[in-house]
Protein backbone atom coordinates (compact mmCIF):
# COMPACT_ATOMS: atom_id res chain seq x y z
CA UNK A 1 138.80 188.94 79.12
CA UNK A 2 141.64 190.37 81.45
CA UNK A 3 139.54 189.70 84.38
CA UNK A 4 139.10 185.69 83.05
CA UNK A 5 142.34 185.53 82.74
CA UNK A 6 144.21 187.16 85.89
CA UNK A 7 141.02 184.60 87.64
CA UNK A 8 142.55 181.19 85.59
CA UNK A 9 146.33 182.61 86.24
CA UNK A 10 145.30 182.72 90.19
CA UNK A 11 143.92 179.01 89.80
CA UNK A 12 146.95 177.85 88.32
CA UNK A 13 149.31 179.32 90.59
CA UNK A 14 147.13 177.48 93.46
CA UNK A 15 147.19 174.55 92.01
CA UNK A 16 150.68 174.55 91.52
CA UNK A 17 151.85 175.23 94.96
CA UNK A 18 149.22 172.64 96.35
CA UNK A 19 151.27 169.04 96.05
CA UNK A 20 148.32 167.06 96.57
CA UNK A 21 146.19 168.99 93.69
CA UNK A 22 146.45 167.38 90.30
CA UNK A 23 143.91 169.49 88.48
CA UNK A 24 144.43 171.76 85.21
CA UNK A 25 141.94 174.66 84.38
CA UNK A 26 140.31 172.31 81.75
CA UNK A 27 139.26 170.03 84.41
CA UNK A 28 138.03 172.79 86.64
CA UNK A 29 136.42 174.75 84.12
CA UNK A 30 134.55 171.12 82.49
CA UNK A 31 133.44 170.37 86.19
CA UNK A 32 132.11 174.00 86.57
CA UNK A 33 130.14 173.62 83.35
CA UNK A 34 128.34 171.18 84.55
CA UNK A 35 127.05 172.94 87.82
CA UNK A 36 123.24 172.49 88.03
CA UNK A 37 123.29 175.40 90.67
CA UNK A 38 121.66 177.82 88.13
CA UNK A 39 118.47 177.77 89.40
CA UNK A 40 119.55 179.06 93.10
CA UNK A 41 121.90 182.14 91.45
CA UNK A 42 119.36 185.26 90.67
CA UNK A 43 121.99 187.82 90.69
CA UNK A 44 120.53 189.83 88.59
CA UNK A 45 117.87 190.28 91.54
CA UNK A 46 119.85 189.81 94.60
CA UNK A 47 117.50 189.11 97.28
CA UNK A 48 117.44 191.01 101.10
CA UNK A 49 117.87 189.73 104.31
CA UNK A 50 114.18 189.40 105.22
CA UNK A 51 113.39 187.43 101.33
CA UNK A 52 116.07 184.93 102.14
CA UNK A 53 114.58 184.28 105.14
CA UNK A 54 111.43 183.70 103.93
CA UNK A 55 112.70 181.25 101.36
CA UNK A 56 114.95 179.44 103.72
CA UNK A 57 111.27 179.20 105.49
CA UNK A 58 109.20 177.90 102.95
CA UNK A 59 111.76 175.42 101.89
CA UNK A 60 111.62 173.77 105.60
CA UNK A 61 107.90 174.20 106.04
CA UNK A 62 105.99 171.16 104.54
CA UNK A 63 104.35 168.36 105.38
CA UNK A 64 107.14 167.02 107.47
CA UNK A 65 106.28 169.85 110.28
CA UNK A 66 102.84 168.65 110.43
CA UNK A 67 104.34 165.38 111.04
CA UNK A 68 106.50 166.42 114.13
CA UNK A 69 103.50 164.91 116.43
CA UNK A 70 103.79 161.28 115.00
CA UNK A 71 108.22 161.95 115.87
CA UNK A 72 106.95 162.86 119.50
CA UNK A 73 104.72 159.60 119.30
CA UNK A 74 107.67 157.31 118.11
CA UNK A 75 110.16 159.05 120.82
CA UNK A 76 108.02 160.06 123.85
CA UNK A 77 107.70 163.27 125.44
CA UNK A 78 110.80 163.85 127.33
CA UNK A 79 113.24 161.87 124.92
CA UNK A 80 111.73 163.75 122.19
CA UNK A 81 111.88 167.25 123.87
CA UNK A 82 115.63 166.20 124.20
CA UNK A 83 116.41 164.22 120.75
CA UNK A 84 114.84 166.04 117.91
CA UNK A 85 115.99 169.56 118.90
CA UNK A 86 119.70 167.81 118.94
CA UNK A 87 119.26 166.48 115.73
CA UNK A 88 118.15 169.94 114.44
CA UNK A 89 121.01 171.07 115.92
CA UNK A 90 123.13 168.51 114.20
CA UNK A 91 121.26 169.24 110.69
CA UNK A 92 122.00 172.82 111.15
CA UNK A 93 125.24 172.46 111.91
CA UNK A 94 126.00 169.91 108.67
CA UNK A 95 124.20 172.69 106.64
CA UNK A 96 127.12 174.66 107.83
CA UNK A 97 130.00 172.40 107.36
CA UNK A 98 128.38 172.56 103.79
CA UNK A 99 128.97 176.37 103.32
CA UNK A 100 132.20 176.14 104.91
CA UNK A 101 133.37 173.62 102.49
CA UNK A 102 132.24 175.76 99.02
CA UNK A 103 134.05 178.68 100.99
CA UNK A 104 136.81 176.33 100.98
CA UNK A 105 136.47 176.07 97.28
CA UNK A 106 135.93 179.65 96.29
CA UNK A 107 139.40 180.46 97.99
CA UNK A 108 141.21 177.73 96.32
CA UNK A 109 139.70 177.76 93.36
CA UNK A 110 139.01 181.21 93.26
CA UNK A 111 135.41 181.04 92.15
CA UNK A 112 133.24 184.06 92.00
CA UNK A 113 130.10 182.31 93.79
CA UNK A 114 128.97 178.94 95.37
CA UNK A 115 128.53 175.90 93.05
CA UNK A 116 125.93 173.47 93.74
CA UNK A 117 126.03 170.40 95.99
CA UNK A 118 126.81 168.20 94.11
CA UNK A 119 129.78 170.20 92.49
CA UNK A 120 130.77 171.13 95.51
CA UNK A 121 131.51 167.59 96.53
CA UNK A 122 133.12 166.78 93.31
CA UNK A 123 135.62 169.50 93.44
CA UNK A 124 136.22 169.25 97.21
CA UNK A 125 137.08 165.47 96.26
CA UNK A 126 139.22 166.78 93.05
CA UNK A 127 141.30 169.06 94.65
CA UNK A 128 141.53 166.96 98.08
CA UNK A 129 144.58 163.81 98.91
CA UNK A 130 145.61 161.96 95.83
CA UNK A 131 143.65 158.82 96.63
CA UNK A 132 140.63 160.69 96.54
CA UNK A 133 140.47 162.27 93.37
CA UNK A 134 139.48 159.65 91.47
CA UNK A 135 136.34 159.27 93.36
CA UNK A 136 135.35 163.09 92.08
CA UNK A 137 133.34 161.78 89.21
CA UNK A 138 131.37 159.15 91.35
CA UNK A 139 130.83 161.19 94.26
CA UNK A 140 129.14 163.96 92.45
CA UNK A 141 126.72 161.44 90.77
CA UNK A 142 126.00 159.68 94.09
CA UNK A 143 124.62 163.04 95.51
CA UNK A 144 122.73 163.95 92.31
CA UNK A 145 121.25 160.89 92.83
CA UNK A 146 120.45 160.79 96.69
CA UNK A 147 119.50 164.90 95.43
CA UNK A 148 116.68 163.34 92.71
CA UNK A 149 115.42 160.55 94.95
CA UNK A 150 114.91 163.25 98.31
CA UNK A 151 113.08 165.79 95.61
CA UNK A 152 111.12 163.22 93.89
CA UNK A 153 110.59 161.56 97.27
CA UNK A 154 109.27 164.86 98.74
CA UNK A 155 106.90 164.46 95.58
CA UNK A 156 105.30 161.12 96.13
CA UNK A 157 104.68 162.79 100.33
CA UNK A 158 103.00 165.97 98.79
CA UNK A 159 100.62 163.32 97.02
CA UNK A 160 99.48 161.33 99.83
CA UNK A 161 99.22 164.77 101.74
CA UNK A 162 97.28 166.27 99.55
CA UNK A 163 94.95 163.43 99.00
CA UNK A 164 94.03 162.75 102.53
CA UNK A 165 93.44 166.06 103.71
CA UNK A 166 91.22 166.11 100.91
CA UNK A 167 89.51 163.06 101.32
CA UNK A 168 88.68 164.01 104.95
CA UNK A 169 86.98 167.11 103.43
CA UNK A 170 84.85 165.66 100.82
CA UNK A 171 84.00 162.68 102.85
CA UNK A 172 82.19 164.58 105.85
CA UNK A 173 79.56 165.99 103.04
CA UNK A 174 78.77 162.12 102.58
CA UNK A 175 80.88 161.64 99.04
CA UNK A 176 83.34 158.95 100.39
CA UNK A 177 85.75 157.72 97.04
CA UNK A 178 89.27 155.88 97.20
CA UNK A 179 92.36 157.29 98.44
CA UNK A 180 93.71 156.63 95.03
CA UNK A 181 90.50 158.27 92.90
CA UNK A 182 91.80 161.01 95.00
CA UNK A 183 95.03 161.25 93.83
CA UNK A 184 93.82 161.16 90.43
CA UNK A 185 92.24 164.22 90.60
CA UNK A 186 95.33 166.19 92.33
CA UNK A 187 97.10 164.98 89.32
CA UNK A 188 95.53 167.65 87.13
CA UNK A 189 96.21 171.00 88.81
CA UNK A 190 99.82 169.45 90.05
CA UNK A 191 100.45 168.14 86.65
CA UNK A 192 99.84 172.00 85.29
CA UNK A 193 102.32 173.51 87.89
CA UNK A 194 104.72 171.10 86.83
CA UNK A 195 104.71 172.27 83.27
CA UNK A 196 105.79 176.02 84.21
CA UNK A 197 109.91 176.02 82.53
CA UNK A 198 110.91 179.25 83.99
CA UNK A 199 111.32 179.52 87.90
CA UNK A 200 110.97 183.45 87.75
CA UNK A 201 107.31 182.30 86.70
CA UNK A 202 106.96 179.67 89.94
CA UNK A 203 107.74 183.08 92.52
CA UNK A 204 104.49 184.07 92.69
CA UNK A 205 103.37 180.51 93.98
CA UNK A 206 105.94 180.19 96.64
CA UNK A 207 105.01 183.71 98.00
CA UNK A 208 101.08 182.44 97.79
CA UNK A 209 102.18 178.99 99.40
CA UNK A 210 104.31 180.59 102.36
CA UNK A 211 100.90 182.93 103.12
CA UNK A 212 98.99 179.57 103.24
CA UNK A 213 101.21 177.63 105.44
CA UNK A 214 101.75 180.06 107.95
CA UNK A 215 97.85 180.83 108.27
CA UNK A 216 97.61 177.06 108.38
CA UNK A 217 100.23 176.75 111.38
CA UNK A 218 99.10 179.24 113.64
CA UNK A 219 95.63 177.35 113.33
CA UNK A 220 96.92 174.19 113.69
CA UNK A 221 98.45 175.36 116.78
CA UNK A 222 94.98 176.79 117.83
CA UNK A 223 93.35 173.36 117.62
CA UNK A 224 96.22 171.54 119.13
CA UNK A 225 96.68 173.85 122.39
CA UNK A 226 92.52 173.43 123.16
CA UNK A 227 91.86 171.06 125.83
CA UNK A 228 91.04 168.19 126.37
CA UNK A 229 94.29 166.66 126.09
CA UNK A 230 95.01 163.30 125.30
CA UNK A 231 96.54 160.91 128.23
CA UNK A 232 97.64 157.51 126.32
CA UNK A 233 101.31 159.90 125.97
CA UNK A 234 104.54 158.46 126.96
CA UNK A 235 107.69 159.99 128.26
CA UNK A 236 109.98 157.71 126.94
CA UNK A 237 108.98 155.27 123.86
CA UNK A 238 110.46 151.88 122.78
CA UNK A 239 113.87 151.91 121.20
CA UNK A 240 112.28 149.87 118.25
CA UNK A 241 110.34 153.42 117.81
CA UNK A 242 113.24 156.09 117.90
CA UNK A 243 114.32 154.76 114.18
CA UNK A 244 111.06 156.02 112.92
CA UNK A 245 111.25 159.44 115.18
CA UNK A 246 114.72 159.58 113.48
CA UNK A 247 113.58 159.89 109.68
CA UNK A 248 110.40 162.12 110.02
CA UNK A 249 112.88 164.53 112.07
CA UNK A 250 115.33 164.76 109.46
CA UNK A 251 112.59 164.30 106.69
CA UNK A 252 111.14 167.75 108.30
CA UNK A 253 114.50 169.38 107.73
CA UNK A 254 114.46 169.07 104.31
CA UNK A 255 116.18 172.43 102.66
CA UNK A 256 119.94 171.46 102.71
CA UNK A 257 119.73 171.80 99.00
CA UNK A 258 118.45 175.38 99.42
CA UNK A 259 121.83 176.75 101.70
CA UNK A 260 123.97 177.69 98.87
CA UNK A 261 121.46 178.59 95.74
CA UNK A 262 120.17 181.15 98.77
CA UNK A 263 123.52 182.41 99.60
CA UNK A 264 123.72 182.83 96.50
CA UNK A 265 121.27 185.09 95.23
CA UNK A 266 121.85 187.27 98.36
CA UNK A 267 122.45 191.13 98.04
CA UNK A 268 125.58 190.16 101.32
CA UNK A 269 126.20 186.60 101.33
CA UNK A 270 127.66 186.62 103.94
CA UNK A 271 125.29 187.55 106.36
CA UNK A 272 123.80 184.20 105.21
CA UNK A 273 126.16 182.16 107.49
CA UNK A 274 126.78 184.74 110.24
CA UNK A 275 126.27 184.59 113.73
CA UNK A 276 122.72 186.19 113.60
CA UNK A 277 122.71 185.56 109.64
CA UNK A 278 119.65 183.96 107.45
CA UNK A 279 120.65 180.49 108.32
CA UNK A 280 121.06 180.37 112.06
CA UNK A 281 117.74 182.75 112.54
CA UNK A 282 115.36 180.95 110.04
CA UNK A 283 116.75 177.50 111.30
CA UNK A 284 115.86 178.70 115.17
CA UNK A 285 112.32 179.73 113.98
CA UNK A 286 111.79 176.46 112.11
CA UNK A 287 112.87 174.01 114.63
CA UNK A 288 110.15 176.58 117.30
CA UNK A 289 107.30 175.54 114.75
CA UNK A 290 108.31 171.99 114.48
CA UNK A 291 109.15 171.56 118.36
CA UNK A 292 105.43 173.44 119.05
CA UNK A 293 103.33 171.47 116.81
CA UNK A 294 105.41 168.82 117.23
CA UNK A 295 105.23 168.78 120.88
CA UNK A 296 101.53 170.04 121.52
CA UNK A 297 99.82 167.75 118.46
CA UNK A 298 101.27 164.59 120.50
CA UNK A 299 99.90 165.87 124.02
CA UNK A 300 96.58 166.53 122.49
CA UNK A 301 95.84 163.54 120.18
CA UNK A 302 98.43 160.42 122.02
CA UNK A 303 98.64 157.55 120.13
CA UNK A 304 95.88 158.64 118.09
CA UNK A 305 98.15 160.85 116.06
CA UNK A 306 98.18 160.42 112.05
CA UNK A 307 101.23 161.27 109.74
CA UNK A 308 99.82 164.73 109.27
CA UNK A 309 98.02 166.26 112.93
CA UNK A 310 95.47 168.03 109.60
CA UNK A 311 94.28 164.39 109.83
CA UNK A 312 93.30 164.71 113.47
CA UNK A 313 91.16 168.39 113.30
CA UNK A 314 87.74 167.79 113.95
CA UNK A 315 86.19 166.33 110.39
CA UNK A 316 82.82 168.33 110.76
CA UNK A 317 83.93 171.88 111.85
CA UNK A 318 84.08 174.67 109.12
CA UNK A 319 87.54 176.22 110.19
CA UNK A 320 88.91 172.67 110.77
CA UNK A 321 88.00 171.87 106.99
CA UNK A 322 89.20 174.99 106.07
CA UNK A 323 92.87 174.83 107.65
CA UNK A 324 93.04 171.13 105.71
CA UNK A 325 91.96 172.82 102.75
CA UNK A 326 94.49 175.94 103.17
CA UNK A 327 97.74 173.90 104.02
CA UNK A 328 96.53 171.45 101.07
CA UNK A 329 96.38 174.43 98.66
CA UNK A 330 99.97 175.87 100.21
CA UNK A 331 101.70 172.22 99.86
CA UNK A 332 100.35 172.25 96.16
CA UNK A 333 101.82 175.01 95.08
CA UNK A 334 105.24 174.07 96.20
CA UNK A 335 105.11 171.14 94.50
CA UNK A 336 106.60 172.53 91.25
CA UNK A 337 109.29 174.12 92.99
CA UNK A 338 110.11 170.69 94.82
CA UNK A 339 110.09 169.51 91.50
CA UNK A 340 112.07 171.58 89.58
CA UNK A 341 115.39 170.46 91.46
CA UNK A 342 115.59 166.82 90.25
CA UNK A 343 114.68 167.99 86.83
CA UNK A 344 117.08 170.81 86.85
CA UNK A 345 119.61 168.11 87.82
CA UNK A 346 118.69 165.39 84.92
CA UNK A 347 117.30 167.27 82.23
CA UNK A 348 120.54 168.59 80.76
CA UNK A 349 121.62 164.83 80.71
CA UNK A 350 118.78 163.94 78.45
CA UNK A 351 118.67 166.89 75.95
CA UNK A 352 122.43 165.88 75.26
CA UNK A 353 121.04 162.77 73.49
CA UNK A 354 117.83 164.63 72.07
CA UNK A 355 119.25 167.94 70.66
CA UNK A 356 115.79 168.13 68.40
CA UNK A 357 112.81 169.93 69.50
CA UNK A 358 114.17 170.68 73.35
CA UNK A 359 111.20 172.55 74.50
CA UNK A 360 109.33 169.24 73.57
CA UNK A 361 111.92 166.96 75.28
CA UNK A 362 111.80 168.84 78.18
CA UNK A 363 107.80 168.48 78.28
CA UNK A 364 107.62 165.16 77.90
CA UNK A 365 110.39 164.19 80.12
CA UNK A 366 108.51 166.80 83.56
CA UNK A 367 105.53 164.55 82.29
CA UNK A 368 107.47 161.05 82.94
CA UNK A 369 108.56 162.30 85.96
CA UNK A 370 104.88 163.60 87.30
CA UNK A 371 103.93 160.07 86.30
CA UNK A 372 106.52 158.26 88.26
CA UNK A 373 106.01 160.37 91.56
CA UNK A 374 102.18 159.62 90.83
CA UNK A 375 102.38 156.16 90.71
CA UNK A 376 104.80 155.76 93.13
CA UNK A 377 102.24 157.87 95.65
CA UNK A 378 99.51 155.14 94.65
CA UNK A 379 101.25 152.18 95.60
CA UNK A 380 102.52 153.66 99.14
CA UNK A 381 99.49 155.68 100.23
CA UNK A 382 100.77 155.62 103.75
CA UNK A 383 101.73 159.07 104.25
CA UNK A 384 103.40 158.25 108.39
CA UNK A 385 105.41 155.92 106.80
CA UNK A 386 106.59 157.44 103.70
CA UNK A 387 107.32 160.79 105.63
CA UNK A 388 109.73 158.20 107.45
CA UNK A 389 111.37 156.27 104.26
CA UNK A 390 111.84 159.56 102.46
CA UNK A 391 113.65 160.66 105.50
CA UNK A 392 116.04 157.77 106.99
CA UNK A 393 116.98 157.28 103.45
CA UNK A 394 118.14 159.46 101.47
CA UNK A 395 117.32 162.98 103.44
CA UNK A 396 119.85 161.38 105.80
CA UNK A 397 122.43 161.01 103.34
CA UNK A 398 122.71 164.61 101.89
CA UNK A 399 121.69 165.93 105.70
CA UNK A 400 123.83 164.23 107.43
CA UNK A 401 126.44 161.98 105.67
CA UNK A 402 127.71 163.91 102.84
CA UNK A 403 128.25 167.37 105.11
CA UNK A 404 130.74 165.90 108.21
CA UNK A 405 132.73 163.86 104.90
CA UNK A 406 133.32 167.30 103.17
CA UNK A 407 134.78 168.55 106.22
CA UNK A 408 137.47 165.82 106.63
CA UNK A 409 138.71 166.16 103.35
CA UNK A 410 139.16 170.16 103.19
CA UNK A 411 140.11 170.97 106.95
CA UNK A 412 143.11 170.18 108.91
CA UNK A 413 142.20 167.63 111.21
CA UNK A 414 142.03 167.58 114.55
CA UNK A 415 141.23 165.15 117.33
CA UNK A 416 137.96 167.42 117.96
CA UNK A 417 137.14 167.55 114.54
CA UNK A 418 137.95 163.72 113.87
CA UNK A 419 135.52 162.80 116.89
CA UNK A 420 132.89 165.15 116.13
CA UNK A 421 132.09 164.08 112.20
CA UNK A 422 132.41 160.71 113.07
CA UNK A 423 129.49 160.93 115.01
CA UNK A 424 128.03 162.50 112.99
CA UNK A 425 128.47 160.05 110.39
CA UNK A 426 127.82 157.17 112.33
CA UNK A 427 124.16 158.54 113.39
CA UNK A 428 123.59 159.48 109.80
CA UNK A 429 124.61 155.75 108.82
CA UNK A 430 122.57 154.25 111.72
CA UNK A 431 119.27 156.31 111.26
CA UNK A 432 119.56 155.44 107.62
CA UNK A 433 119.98 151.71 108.00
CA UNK A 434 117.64 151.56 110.79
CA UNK A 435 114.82 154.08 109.56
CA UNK A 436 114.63 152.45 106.43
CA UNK A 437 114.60 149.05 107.26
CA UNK A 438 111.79 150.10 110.25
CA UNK A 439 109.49 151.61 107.77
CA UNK A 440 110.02 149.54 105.06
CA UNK A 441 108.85 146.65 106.94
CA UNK A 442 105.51 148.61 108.09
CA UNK A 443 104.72 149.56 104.89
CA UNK A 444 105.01 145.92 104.13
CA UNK A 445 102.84 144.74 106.89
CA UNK A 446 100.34 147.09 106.60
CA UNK A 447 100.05 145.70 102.72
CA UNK A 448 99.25 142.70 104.00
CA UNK A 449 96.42 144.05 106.62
């Protein structure tokens, strides 16, 4: 009780000196309520160094780093080997203007711990210049929104993933079925996943999943660095190709909404956002796996690449079916966790308006959803370009958009500062106009072949 209070008195005696602030405790304490950033907090079992670091892994290794080859494709060899490590670089650094902006927060507010993205943009509107505050509200619905669509979107890729790697496997034994009777049957054990309530219980899976898609890497790799080589490569592709390079790249770095749930839960935060801290070493790693496979998938396979290099392993070799069926498995079992984001986000939305039987609302509403992600994976079973629409539009938004924005508002600005978020912005807004419109039009056309 004394410690609530001397923590509200503190508040209030911020607020008051700040001119520009117009919020009361109430307002603070209602928008802190609402915080969806449960899921990420596990203090009562703060994890170590080397377990954040895993996590931070497994949420950037999916299907978008076995995708990295079909980047290389749409940006050539040398462009590429320049461009996607900058826009790592770029994504990294955004994921750091993010922690630097709930830092922000926890010494004006004087929080105890990080709130979740989208709170985090709500109260860094709230407490920013008058004309902003009344764009809190919105703001933090927008990025709940662009938060549901990237999970969900991640959902419908796992499908198609899933289903083709399978497909390759069961049709070299001479049982070739639809892409889409495929699906059907990942539905079941995905469906099951889905239906686990308690994250503690979805641990197990992740730690299964990250043993899967490492062994599934390093033989990937294997098969990509045998020669021959392809020759059809290119150093520098067409401009009307970068868009597309543009949203698998920032599809691939996909665990934004990971940074502060991580931070979090760790025994020292902040050796999360140090120098040599989680972020900066499991974000080097990462961007090694995606620039090798990336890199070596392309010189191997040329323009024969497919959305996933798992597509392009030989189809009649026993280790080749294996690493399909091993990084299939790996990108299963994430699925739920992928999943539990957007539902962590909505679901307390819904049970406000069904207050009877919540165990049973909450069922039936993670079955909706597996529905929707299903259906949506039937009618778009191209998994190159999906990787890419998933990406440019609304990956870019939280990645990229959202991050440099924060800054302006709670910094002092500078020139520098000015200059360097603009850019930032402006790529964001130009890969997302561009990416989508680029894959939305070959997903069209290829309807119509």
């Amino acid at each position: 009780m004394n410690q609530n209070r001397h923590d509200n008195v503190q508040s209030h005696r911020f607020l008051t000196k700040d001119p520009t602030s117009t919020l009361g405790e109430d307002r603070i304490a209602r928008i802190l309520k609402n915080d969806c950033s449960g899921h990420g907090n596990g203090t009562n079992h703060p994890t170590s160094f080397l377990e954040t670091l895993m996590h931070l892994f497994r949420g950037n290794v999916g299907p978008g780093m076995f995708a990295m080859g079909d980047a290389f494709k749409n940006s050539g060899v040398v462009l590429g080997s320049f461009l996607l490590p900058l826009l790592g670089l770029i994504c990294v650094h955004s994921q750091h203007l993010l922690l630097n902006a709930s830092l922000h927060l926890q010494d004006k507010l004087n929080l105890k711990r990080n709130p979740g993205f989208a709170t985090t943009v709500e109260l860094c509107f709230a407490t920013g210049h008058l004309r902003l505050q009344k764009y809190a509200t919105v703001s933090r619905r927008l990025v709940n929104l662009f938060l549901c669509l990237t999970q969900l979107g991640f959902c419908c890729v796992y499908f198609v993933f899933i289903s083709r790697n399978l497909k390759q496997i069961i049709d070299s034994y001479g049982y070739e079925y639809s892409i889409h009777l495929h699906m059907a049957g990942v539905l079941i054990p995905i469906y099951l996943t889905c239906m686990v309530r308690n994250l503690k219980f979805l641990a197990p899976l992740s730690t299964l999943a990250n043993i899967l898609m490492v062994s599934g890497v390093i033989i990937t790799l294997y098969y990509a660095a045998r020669p021959p080589s392809a020759f059809n490569v290119v150093n520098f592709a067409r401009i009307g190709q970068l868009p597309l390079a543009f949203g698998t790249a920032v599809y691939a770095y996909e665990g934004i909404g990971l940074v502060l749930p991580l931070q979090n839960a760790m025994k020292m935060p902040h050796k999360f956002d140090s120098t040599f801290g989680v972020l900066n070493v499991g974000m080097v790693i990462v961007t090694v796996f995606f620039f090798a496979v990336g890199l070596l998938s392309y010189l191997k396979y040329g323009d024969d690449i497919h959305g996933s290099v798992t597509l392009n392993l030989p189809k009649n070799e026993v280790l080749a079916q294996c690493v399909k069926m091993i990084i299939s498995t790996g990108v299963l079992l994430t699925f739920a966790l992928q999943f539990y984001i957007p539902i962590d986000l909505m679901l307390p939305t819904v049970r406000e308006h069904f207050r009877q039987r919540p165990v049973l609302v909450e069922l039936v509403f993670r079955t909706v959803f597996v529905l929707i992600t299903f259906t949506l994976a039937e009618l778009i079973p191209f998994l190159d370009l999906f990787i890419t629409l998933v990406g440019a539009f609304s990956s870019t938004t939280i990645a990229l958009i959202v991050p440099p924005i924060l800054e302006l508002i709670t910094r002092r600005i500078t020139p520098w500062i000015l200059l360097k978020d603009a850019f930032i912005v402006v790529v964001g807004l130009l890969g997302c106009v561009t990416g989508s419109f680029e894959s939305i039009q070959l997903i069209v056309n290829a309807f119509k072949e």
